[in-house]
C-alpha atoms as a PDB file:
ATOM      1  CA  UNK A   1      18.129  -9.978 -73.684  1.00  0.00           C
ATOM      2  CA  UNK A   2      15.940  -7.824 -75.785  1.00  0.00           C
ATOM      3  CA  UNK A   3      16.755  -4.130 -74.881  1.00  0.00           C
ATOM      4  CA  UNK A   4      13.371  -2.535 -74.093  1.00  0.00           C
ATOM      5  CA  UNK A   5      12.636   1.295 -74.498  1.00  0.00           C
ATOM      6  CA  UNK A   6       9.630   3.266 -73.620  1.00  0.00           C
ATOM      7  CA  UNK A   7       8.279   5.690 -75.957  1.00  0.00           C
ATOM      8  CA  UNK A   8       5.822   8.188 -73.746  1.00  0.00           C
ATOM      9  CA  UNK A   9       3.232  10.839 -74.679  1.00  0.00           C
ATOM     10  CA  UNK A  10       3.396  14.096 -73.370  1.00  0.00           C
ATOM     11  CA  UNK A  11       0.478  12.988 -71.094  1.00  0.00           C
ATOM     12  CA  UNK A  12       2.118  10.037 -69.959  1.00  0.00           C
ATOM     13  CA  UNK A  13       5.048  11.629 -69.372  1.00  0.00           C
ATOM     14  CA  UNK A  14       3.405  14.533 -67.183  1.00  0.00           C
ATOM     15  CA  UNK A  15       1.916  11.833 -65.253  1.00  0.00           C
ATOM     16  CA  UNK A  16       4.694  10.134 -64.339  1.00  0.00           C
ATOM     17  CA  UNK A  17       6.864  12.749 -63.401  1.00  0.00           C
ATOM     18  CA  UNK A  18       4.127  13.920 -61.325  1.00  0.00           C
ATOM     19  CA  UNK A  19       3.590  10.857 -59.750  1.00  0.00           C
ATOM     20  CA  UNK A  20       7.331  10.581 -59.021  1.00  0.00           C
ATOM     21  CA  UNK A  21       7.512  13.762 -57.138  1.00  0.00           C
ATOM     22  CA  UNK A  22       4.191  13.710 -55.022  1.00  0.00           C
ATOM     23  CA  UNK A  23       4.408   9.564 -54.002  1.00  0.00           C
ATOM     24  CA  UNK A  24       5.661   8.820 -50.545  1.00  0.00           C
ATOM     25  CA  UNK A  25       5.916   5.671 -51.746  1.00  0.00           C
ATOM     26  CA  UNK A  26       9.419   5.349 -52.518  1.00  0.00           C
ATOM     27  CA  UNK A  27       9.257   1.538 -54.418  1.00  0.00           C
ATOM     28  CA  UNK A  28       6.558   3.656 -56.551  1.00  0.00           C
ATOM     29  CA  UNK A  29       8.922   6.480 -57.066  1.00  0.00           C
ATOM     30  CA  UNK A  30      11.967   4.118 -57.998  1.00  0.00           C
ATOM     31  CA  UNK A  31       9.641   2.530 -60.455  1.00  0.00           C
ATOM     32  CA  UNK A  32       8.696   5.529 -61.926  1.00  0.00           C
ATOM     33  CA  UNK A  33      12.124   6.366 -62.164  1.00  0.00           C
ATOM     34  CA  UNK A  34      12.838   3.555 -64.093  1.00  0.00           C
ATOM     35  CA  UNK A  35      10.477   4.299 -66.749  1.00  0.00           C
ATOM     36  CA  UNK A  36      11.223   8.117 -66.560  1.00  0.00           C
ATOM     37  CA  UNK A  37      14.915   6.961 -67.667  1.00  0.00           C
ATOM     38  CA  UNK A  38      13.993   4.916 -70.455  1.00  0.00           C
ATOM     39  CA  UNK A  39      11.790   7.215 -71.736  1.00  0.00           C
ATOM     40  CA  UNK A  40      13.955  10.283 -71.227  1.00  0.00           C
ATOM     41  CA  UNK A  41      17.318   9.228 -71.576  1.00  0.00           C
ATOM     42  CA  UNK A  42      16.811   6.397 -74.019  1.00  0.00           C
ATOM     43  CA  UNK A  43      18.609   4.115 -71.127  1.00  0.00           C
ATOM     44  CA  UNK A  44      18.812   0.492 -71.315  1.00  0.00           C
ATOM     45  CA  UNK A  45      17.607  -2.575 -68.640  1.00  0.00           C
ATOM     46  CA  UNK A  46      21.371  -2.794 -67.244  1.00  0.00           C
ATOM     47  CA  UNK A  47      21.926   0.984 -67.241  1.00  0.00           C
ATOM     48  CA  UNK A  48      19.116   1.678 -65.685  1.00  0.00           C
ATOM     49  CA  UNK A  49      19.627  -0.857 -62.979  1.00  0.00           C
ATOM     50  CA  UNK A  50      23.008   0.440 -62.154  1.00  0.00           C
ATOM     51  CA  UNK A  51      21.083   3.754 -61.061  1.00  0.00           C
ATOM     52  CA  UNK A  52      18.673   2.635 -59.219  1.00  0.00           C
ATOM     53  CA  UNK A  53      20.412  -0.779 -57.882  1.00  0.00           C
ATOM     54  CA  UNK A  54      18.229  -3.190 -58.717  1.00  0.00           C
ATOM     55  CA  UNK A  55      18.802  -5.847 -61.463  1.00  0.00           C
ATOM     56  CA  UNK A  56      18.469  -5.390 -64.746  1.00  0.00           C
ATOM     57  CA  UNK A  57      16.243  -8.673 -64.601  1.00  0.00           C
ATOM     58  CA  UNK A  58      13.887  -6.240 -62.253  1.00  0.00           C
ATOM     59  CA  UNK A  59      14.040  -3.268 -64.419  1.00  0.00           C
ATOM     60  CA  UNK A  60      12.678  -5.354 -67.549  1.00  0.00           C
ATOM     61  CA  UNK A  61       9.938  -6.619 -65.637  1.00  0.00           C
ATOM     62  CA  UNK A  62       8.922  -3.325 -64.445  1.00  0.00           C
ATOM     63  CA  UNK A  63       8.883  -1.535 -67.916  1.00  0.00           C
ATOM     64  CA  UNK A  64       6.830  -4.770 -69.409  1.00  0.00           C
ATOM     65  CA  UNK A  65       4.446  -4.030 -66.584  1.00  0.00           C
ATOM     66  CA  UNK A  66       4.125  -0.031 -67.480  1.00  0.00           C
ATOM     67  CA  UNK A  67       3.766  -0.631 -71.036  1.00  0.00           C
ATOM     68  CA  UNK A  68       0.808  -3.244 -70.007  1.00  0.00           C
ATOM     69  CA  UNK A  69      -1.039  -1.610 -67.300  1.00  0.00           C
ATOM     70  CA  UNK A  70       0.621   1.338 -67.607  1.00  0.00           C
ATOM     71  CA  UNK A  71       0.559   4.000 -63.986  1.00  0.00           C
ATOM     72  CA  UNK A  72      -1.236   1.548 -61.989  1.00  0.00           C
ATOM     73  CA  UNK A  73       1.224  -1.362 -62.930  1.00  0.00           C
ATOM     74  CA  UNK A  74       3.840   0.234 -61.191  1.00  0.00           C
ATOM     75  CA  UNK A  75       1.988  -0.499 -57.506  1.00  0.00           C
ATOM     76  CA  UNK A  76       2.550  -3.597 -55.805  1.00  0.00           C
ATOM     77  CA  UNK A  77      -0.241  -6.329 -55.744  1.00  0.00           C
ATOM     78  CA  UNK A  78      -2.256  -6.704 -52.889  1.00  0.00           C
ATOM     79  CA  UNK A  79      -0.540 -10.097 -50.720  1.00  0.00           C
ATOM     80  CA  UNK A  80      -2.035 -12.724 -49.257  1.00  0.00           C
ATOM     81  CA  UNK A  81      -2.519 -12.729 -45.411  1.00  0.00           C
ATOM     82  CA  UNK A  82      -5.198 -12.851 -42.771  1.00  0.00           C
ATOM     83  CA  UNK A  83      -8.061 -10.594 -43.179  1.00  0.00           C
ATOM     84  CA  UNK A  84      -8.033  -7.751 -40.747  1.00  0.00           C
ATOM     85  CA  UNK A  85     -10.035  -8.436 -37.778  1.00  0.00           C
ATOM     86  CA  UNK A  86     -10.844  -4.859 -36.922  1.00  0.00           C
ATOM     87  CA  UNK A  87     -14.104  -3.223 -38.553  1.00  0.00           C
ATOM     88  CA  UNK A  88     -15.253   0.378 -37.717  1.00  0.00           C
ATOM     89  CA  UNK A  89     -17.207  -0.673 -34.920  1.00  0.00           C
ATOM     90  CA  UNK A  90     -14.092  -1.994 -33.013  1.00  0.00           C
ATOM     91  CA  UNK A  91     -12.409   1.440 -33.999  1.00  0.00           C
ATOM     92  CA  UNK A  92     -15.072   3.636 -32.939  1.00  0.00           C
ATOM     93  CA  UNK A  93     -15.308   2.020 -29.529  1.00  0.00           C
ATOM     94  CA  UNK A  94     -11.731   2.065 -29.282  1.00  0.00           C
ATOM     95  CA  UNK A  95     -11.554   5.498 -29.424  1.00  0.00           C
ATOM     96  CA  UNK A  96     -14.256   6.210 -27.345  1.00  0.00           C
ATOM     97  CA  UNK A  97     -12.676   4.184 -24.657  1.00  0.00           C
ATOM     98  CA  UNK A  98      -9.745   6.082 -25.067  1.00  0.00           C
ATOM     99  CA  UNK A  99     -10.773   9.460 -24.616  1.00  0.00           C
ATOM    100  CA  UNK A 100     -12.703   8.503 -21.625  1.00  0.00           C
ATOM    101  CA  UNK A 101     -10.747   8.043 -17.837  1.00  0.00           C
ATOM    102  CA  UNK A 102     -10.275   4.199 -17.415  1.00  0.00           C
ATOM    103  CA  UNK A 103     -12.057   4.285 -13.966  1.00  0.00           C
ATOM    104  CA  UNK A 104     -15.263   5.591 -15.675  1.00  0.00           C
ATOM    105  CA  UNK A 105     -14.890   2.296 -17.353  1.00  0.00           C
ATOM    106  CA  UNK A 106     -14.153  -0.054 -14.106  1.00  0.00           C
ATOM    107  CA  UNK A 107     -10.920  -0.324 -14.873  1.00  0.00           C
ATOM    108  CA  UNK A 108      -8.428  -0.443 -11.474  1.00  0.00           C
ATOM    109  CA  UNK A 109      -5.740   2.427 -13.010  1.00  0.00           C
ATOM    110  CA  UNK A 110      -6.151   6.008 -13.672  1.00  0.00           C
ATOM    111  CA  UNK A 111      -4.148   6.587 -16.896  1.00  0.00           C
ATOM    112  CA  UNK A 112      -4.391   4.262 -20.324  1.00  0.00           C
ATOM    113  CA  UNK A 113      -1.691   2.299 -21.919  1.00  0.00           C
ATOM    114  CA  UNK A 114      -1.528   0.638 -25.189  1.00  0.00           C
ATOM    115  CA  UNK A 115      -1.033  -2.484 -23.331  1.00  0.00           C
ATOM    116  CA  UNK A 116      -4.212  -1.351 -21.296  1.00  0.00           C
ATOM    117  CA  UNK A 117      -6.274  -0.652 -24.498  1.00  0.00           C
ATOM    118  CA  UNK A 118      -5.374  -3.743 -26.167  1.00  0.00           C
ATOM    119  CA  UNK A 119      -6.635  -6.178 -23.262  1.00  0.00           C
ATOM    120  CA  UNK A 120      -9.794  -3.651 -22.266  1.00  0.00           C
ATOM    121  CA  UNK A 121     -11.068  -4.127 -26.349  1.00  0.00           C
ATOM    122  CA  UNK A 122     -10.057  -7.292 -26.020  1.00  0.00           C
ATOM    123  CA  UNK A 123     -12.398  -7.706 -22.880  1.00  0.00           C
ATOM    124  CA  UNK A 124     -15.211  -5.825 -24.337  1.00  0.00           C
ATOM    125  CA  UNK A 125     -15.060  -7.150 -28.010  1.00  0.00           C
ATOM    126  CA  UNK A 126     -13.203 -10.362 -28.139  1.00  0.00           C
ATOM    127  CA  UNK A 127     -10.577  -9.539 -30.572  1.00  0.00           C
ATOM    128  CA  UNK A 128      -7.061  -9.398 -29.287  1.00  0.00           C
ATOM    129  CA  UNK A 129      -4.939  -7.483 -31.460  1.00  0.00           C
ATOM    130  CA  UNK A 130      -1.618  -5.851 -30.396  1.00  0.00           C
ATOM    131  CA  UNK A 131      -0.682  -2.949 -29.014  1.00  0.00           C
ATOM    132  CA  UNK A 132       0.969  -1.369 -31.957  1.00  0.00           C
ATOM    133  CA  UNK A 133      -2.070  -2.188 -33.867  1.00  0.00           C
ATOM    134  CA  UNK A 134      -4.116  -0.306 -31.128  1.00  0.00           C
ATOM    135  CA  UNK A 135      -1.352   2.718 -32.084  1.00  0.00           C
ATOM    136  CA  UNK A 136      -1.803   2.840 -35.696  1.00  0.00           C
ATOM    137  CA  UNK A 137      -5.627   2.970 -34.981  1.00  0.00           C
ATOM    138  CA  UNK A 138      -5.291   5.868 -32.543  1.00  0.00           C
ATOM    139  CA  UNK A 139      -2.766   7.305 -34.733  1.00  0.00           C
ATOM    140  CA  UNK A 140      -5.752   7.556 -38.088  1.00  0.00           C
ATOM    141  CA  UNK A 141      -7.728   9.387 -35.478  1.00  0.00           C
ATOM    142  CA  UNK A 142      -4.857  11.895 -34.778  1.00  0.00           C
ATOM    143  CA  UNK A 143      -4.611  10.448 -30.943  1.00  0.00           C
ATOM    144  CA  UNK A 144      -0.703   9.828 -29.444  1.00  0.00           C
ATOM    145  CA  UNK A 145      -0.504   8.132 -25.904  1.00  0.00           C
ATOM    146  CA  UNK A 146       2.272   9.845 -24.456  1.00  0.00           C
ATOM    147  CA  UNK A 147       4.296   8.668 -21.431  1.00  0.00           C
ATOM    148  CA  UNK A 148       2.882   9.681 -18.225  1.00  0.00           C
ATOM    149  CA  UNK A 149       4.779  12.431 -16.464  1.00  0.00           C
ATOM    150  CA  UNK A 150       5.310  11.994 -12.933  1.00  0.00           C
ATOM    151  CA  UNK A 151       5.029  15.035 -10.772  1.00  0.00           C
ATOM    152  CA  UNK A 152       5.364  15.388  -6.896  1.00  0.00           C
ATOM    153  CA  UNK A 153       3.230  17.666  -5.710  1.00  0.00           C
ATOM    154  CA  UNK A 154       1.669  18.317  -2.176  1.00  0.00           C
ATOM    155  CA  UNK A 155      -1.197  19.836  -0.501  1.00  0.00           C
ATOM    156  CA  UNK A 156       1.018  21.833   1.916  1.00  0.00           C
ATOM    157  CA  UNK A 157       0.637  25.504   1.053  1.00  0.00           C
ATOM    158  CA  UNK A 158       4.430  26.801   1.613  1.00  0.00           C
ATOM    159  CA  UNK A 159       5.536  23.290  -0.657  1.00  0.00           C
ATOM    160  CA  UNK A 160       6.995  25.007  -3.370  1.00  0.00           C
ATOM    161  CA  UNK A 161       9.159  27.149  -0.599  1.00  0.00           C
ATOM    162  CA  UNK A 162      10.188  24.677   1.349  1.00  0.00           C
ATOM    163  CA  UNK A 163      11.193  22.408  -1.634  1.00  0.00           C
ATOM    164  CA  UNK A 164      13.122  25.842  -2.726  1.00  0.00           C
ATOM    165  CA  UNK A 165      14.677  26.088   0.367  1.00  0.00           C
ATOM    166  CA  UNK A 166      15.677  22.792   0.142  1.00  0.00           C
ATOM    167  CA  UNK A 167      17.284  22.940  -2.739  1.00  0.00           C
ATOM    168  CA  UNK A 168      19.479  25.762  -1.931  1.00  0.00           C
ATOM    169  CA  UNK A 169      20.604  24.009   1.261  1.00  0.00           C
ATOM    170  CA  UNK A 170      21.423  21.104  -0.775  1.00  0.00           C
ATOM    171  CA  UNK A 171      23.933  22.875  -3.201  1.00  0.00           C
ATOM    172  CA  UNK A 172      25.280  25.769  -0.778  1.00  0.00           C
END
């Protein structure tokens, strides 16, 4: 195997060193990393790959791909799968349903689940989609369903000194 270098501008360079500290990304930043190396440290495939523990096979094919495309070759390719069956509309109604009491909406419970969610938008719009989908769409809104806390309470004026009271008898 040929050993490949890459030879950067001071552009390219700036780039990529900014794109390996700022991406969350962290196959991006290995990539980066790779080509950073070479660059910098005039490493080879098989050095290289010892660093970042991938194959040297891998690292070739990543440095062909910067030299080619160059900063956008180092993201993956979008992958085949099923088209998403959620639009805005289904997200917008979702989170108006959401930040309304389920009773206001017929619904026989007083407090909203994901589970909940997921079979009242399937009710209203005909596409089921799971509850952890119906997270990650509150979630881009900034909205967290948090366990219900359960708290005993009564009517009964004197509760909270007779529960006291209680409490001391209890332990004493």
């Amino acid at each position: 195997m040929k050993a490949i270098r890459v030879k950067l501008s001071a552009d390219q360079q700036a780039a990529l060193e900014q794109l390996y500290h700022t991406t969350r990304d962290v196959r991006v930043r290995t990539r980066a990393q790779m080509i950073l190396l070479s660059s910098e440290q005039e490493m080879v495939a098989h050095e290289i790959g010892r660093i970042v523990r991938e194959s040297a096979d891998s690292v070739v094919r990543w440095l062909k791909r910067y030299m080619a495309e160059g900063v956008a070759g180092l993201y993956d390719l979008p992958r085949s799968g099923a088209p998403s069956q959620i639009n805005a509309a289904f997200t917008e109604q979702l989170v108006n349903a959401v930040r309304r009491r389920p009773r206001s909406l017929g619904q026989p419970f007083s407090l909203w689940t994901l589970q909940r969610l997921a079979d009242y938008m399937a009710e209203q719009t005909g596409i089921r989609v799971s509850d952890d989908t119906i997270r990650r769409q509150l979630l881009s809104h900034d909205i967290v369903l948090s366990r219900p806390q359960h708290k005993v309470s009564s009517p009964d004026p004197e509760y909270m000194v007779k529960k006291r009271r209680l409490k001391t008898h209890e332990t004493g």
